[in-house]
Protein backbone atom coordinates (compact mmCIF):
# COMPACT_ATOMS: atom_id res chain seq x y z
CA UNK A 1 31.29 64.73 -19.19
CA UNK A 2 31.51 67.78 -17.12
CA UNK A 3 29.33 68.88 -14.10
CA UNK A 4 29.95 72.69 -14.64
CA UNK A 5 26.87 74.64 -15.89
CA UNK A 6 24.76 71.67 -14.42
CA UNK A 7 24.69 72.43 -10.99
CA UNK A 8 21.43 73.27 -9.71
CA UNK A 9 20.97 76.89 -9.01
CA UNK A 10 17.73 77.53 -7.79
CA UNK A 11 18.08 79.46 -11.27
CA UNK A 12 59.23 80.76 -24.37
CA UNK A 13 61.74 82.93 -22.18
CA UNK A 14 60.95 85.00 -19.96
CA UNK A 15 63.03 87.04 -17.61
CA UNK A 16 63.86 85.15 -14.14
CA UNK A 17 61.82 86.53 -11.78
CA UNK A 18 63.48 87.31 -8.43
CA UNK A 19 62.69 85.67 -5.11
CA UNK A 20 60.44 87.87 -3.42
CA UNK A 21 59.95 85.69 -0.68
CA UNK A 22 61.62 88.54 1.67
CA UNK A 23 59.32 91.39 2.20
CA UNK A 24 61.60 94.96 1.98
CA UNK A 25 61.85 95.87 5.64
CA UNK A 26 63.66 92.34 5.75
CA UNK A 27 65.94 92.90 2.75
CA UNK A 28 67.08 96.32 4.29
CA UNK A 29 67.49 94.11 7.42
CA UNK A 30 69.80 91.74 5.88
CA UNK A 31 71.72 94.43 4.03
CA UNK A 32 72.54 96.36 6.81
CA UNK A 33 73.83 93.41 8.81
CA UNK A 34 71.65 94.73 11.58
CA UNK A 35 71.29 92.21 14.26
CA UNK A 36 68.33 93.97 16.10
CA UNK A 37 64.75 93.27 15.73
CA UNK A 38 62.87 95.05 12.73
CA UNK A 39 59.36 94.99 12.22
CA UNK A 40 57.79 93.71 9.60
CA UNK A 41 55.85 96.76 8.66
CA UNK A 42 54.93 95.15 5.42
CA UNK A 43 53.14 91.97 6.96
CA UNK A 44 51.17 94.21 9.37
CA UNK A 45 47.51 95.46 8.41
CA UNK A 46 44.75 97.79 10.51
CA UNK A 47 41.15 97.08 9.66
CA UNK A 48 39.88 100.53 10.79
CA UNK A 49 36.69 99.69 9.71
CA UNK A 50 36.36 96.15 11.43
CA UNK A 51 38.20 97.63 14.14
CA UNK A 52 40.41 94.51 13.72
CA UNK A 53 44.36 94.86 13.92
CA UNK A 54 45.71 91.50 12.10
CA UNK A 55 49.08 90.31 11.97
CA UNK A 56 50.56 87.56 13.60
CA UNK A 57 47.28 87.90 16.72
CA UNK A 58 44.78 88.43 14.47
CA UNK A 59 40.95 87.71 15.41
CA UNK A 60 37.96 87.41 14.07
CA UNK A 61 35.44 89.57 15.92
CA UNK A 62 33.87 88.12 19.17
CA UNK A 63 30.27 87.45 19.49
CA UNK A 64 29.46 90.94 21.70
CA UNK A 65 30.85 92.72 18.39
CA UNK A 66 28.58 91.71 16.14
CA UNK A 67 28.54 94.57 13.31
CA UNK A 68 32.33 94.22 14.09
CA UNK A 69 32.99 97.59 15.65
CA UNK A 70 35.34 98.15 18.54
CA UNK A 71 36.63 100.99 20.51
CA UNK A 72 38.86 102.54 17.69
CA UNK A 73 38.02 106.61 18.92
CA UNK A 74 38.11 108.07 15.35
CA UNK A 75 39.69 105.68 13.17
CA UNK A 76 36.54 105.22 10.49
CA UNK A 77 37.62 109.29 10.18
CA UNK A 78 40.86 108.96 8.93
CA UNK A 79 42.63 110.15 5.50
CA UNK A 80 43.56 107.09 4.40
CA UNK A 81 42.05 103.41 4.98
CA UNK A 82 44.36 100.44 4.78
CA UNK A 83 43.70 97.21 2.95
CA UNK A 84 45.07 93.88 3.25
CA UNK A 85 48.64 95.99 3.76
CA UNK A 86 47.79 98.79 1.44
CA UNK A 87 46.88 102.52 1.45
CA UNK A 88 43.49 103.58 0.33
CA UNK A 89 43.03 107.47 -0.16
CA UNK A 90 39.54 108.75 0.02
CA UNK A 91 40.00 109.50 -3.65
CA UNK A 92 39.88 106.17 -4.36
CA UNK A 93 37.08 105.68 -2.34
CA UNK A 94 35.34 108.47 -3.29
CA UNK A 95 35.61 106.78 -6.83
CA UNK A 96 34.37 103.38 -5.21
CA UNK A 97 30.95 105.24 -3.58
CA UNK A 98 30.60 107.39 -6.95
CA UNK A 99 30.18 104.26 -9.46
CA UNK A 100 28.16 102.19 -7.24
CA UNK A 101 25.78 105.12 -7.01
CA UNK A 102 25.43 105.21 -10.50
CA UNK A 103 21.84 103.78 -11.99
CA UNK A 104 23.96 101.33 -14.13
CA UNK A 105 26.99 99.97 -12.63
CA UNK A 106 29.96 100.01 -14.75
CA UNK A 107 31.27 96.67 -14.55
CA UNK A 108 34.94 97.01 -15.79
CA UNK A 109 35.72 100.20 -13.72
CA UNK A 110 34.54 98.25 -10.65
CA UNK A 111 36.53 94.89 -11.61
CA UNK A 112 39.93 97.06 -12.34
CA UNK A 113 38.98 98.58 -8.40
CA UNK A 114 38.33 95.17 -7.14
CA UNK A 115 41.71 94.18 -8.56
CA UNK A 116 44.06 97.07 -8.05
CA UNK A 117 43.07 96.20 -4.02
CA UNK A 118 41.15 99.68 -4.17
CA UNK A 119 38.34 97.52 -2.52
CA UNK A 120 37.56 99.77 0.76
CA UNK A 121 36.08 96.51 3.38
CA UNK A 122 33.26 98.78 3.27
CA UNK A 123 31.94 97.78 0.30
CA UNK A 124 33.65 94.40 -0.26
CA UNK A 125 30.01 92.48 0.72
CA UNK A 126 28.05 94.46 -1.79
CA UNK A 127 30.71 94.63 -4.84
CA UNK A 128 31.13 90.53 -4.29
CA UNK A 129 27.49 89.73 -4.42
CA UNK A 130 25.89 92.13 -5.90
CA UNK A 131 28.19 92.19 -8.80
CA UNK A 132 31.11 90.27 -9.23
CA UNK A 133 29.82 87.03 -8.59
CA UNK A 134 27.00 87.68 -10.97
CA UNK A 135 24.40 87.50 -8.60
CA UNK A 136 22.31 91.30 -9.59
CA UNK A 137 21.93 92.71 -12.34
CA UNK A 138 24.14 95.99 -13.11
CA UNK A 139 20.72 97.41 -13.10
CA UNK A 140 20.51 99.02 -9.45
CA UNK A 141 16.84 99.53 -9.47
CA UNK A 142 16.65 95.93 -10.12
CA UNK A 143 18.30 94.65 -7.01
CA UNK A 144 15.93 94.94 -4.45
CA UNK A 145 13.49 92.74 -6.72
CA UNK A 146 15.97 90.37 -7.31
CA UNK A 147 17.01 90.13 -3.52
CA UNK A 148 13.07 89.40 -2.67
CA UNK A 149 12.94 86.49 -5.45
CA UNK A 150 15.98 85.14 -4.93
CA UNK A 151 15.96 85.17 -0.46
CA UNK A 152 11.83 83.77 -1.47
CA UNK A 153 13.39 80.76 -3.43
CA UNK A 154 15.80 79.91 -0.81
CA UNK A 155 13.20 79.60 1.90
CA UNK A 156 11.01 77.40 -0.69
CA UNK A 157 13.88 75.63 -1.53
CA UNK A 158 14.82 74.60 2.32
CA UNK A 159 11.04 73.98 2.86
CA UNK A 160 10.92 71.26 0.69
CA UNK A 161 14.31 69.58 0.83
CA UNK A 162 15.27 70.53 4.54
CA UNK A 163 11.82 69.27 5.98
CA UNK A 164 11.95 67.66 9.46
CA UNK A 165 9.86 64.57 9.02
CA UNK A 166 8.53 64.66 12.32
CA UNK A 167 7.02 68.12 11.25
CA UNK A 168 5.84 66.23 7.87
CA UNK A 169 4.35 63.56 9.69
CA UNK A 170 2.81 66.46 12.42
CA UNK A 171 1.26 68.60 9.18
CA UNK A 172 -0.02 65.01 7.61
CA UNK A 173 -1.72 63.72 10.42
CA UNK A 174 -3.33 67.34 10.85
CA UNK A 175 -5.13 67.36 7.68
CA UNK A 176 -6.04 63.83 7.97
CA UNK A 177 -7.34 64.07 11.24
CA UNK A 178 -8.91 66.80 10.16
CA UNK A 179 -10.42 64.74 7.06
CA UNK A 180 -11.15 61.67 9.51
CA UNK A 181 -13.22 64.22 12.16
CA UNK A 182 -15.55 65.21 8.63
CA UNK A 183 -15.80 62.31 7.75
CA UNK A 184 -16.93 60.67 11.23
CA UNK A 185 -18.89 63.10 13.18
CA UNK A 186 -17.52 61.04 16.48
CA UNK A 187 -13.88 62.04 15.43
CA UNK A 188 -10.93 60.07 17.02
CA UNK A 189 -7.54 58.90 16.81
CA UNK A 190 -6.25 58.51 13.50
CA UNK A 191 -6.16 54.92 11.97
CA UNK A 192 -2.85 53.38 11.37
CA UNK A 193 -4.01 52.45 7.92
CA UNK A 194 -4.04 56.73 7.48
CA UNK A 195 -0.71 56.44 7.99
CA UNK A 196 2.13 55.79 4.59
CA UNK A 197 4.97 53.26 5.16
CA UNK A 198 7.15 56.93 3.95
CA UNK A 199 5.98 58.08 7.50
CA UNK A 200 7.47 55.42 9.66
CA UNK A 201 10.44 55.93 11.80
CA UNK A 202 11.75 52.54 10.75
CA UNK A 203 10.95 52.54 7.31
CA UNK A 204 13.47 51.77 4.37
CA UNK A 205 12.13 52.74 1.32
CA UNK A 206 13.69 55.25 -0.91
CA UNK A 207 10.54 57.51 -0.39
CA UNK A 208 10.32 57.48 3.27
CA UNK A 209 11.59 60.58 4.63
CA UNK A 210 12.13 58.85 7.65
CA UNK A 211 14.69 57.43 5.74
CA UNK A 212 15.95 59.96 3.96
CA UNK A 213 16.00 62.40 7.44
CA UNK A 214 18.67 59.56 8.87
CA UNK A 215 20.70 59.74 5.32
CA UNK A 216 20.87 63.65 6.13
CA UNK A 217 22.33 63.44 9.67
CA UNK A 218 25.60 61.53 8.10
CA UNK A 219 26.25 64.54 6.40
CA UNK A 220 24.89 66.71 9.08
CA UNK A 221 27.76 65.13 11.37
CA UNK A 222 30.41 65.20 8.91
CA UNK A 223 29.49 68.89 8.39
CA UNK A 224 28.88 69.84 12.12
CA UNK A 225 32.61 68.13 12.35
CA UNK A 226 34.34 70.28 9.75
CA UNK A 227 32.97 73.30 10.93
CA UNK A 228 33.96 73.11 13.89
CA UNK A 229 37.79 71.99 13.34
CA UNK A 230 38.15 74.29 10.88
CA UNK A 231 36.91 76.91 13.12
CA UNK A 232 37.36 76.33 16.70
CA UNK A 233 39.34 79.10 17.22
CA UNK A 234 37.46 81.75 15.44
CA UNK A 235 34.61 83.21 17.88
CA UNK A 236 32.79 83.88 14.44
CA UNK A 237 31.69 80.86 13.96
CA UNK A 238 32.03 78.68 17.48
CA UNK A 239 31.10 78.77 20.98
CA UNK A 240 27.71 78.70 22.35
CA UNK A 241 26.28 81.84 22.11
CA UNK A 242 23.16 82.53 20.19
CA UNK A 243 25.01 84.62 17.52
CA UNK A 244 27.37 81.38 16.85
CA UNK A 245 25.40 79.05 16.45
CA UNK A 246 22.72 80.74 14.21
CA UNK A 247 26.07 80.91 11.90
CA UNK A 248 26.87 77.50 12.25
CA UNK A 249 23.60 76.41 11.38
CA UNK A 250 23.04 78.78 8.36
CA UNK A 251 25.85 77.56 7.02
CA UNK A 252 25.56 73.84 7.76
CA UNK A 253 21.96 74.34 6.11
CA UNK A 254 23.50 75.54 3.04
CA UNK A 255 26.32 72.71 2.67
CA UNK A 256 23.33 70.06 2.85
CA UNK A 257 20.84 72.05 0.68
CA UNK A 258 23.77 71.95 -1.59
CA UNK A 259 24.55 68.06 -0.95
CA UNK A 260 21.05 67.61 -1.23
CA UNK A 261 20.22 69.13 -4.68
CA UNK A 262 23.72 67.85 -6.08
CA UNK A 263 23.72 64.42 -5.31
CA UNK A 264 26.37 63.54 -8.14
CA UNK A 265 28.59 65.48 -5.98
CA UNK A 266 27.03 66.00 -2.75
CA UNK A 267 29.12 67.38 0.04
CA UNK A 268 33.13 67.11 0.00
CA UNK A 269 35.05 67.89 2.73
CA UNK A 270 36.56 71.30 2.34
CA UNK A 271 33.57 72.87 1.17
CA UNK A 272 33.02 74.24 4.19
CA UNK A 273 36.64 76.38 3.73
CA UNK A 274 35.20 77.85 0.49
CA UNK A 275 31.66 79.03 1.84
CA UNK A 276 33.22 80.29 5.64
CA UNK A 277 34.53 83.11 3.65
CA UNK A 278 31.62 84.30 1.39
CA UNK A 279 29.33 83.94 4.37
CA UNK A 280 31.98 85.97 6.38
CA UNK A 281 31.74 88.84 4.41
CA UNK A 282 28.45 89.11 4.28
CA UNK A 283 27.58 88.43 7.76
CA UNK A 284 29.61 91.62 8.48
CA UNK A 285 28.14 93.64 6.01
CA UNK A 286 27.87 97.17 7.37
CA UNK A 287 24.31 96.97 6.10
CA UNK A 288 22.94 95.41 9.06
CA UNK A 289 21.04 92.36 7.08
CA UNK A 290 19.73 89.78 9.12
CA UNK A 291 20.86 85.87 9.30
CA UNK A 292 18.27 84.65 6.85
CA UNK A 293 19.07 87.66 4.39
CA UNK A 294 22.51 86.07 4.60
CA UNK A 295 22.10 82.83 4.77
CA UNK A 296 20.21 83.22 1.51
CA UNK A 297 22.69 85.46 -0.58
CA UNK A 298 25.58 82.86 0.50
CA UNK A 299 24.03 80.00 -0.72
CA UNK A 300 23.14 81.49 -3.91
CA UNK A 301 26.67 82.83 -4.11
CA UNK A 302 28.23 79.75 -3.31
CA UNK A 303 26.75 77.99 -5.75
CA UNK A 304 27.61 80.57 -8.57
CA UNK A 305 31.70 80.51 -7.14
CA UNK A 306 31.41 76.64 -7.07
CA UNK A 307 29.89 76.47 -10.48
CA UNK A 308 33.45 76.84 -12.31
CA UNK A 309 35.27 74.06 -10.34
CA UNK A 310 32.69 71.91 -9.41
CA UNK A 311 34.71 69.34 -11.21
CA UNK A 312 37.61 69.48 -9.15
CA UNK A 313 35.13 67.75 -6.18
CA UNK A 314 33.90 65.19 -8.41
CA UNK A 315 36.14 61.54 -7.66
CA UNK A 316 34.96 60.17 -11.23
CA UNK A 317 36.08 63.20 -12.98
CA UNK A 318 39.46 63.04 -11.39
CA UNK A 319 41.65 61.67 -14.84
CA UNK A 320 38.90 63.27 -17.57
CA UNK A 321 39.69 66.48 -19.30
CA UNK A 322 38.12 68.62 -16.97
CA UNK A 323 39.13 66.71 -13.35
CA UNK A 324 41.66 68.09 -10.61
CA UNK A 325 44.39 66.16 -12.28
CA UNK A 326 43.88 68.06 -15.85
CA UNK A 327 43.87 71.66 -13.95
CA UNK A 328 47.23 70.80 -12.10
CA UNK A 329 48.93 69.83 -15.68
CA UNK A 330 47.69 73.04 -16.95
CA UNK A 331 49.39 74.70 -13.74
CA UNK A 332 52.81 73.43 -14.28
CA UNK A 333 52.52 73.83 -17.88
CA UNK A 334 52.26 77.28 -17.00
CA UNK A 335 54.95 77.19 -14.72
CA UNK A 336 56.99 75.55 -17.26
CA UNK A 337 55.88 78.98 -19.50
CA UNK A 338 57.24 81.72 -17.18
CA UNK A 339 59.99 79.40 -15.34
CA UNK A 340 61.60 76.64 -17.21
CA UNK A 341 64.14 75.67 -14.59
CA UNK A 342 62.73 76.09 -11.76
CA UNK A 343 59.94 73.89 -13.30
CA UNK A 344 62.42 70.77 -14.59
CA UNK A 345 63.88 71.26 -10.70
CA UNK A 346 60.52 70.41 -8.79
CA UNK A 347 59.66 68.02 -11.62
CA UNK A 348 63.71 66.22 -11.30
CA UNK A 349 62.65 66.42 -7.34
CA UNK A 350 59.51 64.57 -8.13
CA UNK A 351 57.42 67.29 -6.65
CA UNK A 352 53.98 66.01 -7.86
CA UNK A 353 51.77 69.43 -8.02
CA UNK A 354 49.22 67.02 -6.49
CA UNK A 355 51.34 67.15 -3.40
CA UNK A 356 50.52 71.35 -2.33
CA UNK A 357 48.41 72.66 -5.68
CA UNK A 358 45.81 70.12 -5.19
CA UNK A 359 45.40 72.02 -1.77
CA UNK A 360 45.49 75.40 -3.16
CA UNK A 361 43.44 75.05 -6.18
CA UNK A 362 39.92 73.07 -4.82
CA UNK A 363 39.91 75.19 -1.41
CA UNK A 364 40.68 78.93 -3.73
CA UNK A 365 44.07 79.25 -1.14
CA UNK A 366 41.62 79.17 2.21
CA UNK A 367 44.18 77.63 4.08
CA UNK A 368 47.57 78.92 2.67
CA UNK A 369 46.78 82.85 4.33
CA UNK A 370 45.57 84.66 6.97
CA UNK A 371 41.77 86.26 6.70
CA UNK A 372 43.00 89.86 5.52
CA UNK A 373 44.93 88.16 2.45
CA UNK A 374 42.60 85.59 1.28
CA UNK A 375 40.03 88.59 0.86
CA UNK A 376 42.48 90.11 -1.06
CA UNK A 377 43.39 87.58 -2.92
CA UNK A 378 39.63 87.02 -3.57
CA UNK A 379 38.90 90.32 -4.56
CA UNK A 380 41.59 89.56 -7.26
CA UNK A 381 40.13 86.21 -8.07
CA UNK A 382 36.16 87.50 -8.41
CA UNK A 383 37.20 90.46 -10.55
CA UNK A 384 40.03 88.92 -13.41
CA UNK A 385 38.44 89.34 -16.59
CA UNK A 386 39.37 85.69 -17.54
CA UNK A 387 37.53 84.06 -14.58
CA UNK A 388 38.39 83.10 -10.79
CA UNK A 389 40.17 79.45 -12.44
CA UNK A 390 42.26 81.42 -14.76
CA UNK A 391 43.59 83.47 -12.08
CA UNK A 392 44.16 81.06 -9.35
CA UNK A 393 46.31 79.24 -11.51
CA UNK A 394 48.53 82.65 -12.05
CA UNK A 395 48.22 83.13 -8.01
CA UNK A 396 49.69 79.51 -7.19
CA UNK A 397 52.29 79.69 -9.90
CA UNK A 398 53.40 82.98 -8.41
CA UNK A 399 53.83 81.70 -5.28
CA UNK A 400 56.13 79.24 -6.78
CA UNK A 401 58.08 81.89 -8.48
CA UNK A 402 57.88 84.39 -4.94
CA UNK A 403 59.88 81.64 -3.34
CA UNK A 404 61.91 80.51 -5.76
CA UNK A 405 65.31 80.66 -4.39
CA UNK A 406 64.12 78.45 -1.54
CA UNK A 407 63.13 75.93 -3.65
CA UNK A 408 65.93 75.95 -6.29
CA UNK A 409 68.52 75.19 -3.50
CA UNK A 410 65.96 72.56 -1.69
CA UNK A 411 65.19 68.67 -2.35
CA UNK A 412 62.02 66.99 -2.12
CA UNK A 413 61.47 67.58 2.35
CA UNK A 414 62.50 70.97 2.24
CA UNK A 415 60.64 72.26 -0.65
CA UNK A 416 57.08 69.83 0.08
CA UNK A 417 57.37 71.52 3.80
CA UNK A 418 57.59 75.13 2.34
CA UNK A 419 54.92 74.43 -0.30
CA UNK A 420 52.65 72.98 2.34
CA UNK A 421 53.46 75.71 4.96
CA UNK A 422 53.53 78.51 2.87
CA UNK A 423 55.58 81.66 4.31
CA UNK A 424 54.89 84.79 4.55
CA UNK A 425 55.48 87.47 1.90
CA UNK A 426 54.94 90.75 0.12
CA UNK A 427 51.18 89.84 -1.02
CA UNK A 428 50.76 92.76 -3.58
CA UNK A 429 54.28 91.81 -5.20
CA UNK A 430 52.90 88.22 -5.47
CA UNK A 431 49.50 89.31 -6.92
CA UNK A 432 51.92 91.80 -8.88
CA UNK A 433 53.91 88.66 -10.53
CA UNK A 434 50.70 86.93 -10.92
CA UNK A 435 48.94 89.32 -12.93
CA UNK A 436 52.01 89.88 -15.28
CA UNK A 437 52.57 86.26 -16.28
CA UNK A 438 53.20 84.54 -19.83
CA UNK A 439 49.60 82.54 -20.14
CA UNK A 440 50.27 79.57 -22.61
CA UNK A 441 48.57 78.94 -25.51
CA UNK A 442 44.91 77.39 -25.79
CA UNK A 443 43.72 77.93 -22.02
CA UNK A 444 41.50 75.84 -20.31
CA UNK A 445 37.95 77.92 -20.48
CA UNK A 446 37.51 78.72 -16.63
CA UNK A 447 35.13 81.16 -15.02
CA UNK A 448 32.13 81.49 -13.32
CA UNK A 449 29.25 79.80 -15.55
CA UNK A 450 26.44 82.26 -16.21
């Protein structure tokens, strides 16, 4: 049994590869036998739209800079625009503006964009959503309907499963006051025989959303405590100002919506990784939307990105053909494909997959980069042809392969504390190695379900 599709939307040989686990300014380094300190020019990128310079101090924008823009002079004006490490030319973008001004949206010519990192940040919010993830039509004229429906169904949806009972109980006993006051021309209190068992504080029944409210706040608390771990550094998403906490609460309303209408799976720690990103992106959309706009098209996102490993968070699918522990035997078997020995040397080392993959695979490599490279990565992962499963697995095996030196001449420690700490290296000659991998033979079907 599988829970994908069923989630409830409201709708040989080959070639050693070398270790690139050096970036180039550090080979010439080491090749020179220079002693001196060399930047990493590489590992360093400029956000000139975001105004935000990331390497090793990179921030997320503060809560004064909401629409993310900082003293930069002209820097939006400049000839070229750099993502996640890379030149854009205005030809490029030029191309970018020109096909998402088009009436019909060419899908492919957008995806092959998306995935040659030709994604200006610019437009990263709208070609995620809007397209990528499935969530519009290609039809432009089309999307401002859809938007209405789909932001309309969100606030129905949170209406009726995010309900405070005290305001259920305060709308009841209005229309039955109102009904007792017709009926009696004296009026009065209401009755307590007016009043359902389901509307008692100390109630136990199933029905009672008295009840049901207290079931909520566990998962409110586990929720509230993830999100803030997880982000107590990033003035995105914590501290007390107004603009933090509306975040905070948008998204912990759309982890227990999701809980809520998935109760086989409800809400699994880690979760919260996968949704701080989409929401992210579109909270600093240059479009200006407001918190509710957002809120809406990240839950509905969300749930489209979850719906192709929705397994891996299911405990009782762990060991069936479509758990966690089926996925990681299809990743080393396609490790095994492109790398035979330095797949029998983690396997001879007893390096269980389980140990780092498990990691990387259920939280889509959150947690393995910094902010600039996981939206790379993503823009990668949204726009393969073969589904964001299909190339994850080629993104974690070529990270195996990017530091493969390392772990050929490591044991067990070594090589579980570089897997779990991954280092840093030449992102675009990992994707690179990724994309150009041996698949093997009768694939898992992965993907985003439609």
């Amino acid at each position: 049994m599988s829970l994908k599709g069923k989630l409830k939307i409201p709708n040989s040989f080959m070639p050693r590869l070398p270790d690139r686990s050096k970036t180039t300014m550090q080979k010439k380094k080491d090749a020179d036998g220079d002693g001196g300190e060399i930047e990493d020019e590489e590992l360093l990128t400029f956000h000139f739209f975001l105004g935000i310079g990331r390497s090793d101090g990179e921030r997320w924008p503060t809560d004064g800079e909401e629409n993310g823009f900082f003293s930069e002079g002209s820097s939006r004006l400049r000839t070229l625009f750099r993502i996640e490490g890379k030149e854009v030319s205005l030809e490029k973008r030029s191309e970018l503006e020109f096909q998402l001004s088009q009436n019909v949206i060419n899908l492919e010519v957008l995806q092959s964009i998306a995935c040659c990192g030709d994604l200006d940040r610019d437009f990263r919010s709208i070609v995620w959503k809007q397209l990528l993830l499935g969530y519009l039509p290609t039809q432009k004229h089309l999307w401002e309907e859809e938007l209405v429906k789909n932001r309309l169904r969100f606030s129905e949806l949170k209406r009726e499963h995010l309900v405070n009972p005290s305001e259920h109980s305060a709308e009841d006993e209005l229309v039955n006051s109102t009904r007792h006051c017709q009926d009696n021309d004296t009026g009065g209190l209401l009755c307590r025989r007016e009043i359902s068992n389901g509307d008692h504080p100390l109630c136990l029944a199933n029905g009672s959303f008295w009840n049901q409210y207290f079931k909520d706040a566990e998962i409110v608390e586990q929720i509230d405590r993830d999100l803030h771990r997880t982000h107590q550094d990033l003035n995105f998403f914590s501290g007390n100002s107004s603009f933090s906490r509306k975040n905070l609460e948008a998204m912990r309303n759309i982890l227990l919506l999701f809980a809520k209408m998935n109760p086989a799976i409800g809400y699994v720690q880690g979760m919260n990784e996968v949704l701080a990103l989409l929401y992210y992106v579109f909270r600093m959309n240059p479009e200006g939307e407001d918190a509710s706009a957002v809120e809406a098209d990240s839950f509905e996102c969300f749930v489209r990105l979850l719906s192709g490993s929705v397994d891996h968070f299911c405990q009782q699918l762990d060991n069936s053909s479509v758990g966690i522990h089926s996925t990681l035997l299809h990743f080393s078997q396609l490790l095994k494909a492109n790398d035979e020995e330095l797949w029998r040397h983690l396997d001879n080392s007893k390096m269980n997959p389980q140990f780092y993959a498990f990691r990387w695979i259920t939280l889509l490599l959150t947690q393995e980069f910094e902010l600039s490279s996981i939206m790379r990565i993503w823009d990668c992962l949204l726009s393969h042809p073969s589904g964001v499963q299909d190339m994850l697995l080629r993104v974690c095996c070529a990270m195996l392969l990017c530091v493969r030196g390392d772990l050929l001449s490591g044991d067990f420690i070594s090589n579980l504390k570089l897997l779990q700490h991954y280092p840093k290296v030449d992102l675009e000659n990992l994707l690179d190695v990724a994309h150009h991998l041996i698949p093997i033979t009768s694939p898992r079907p992965f993907g985003i379900m439609p």
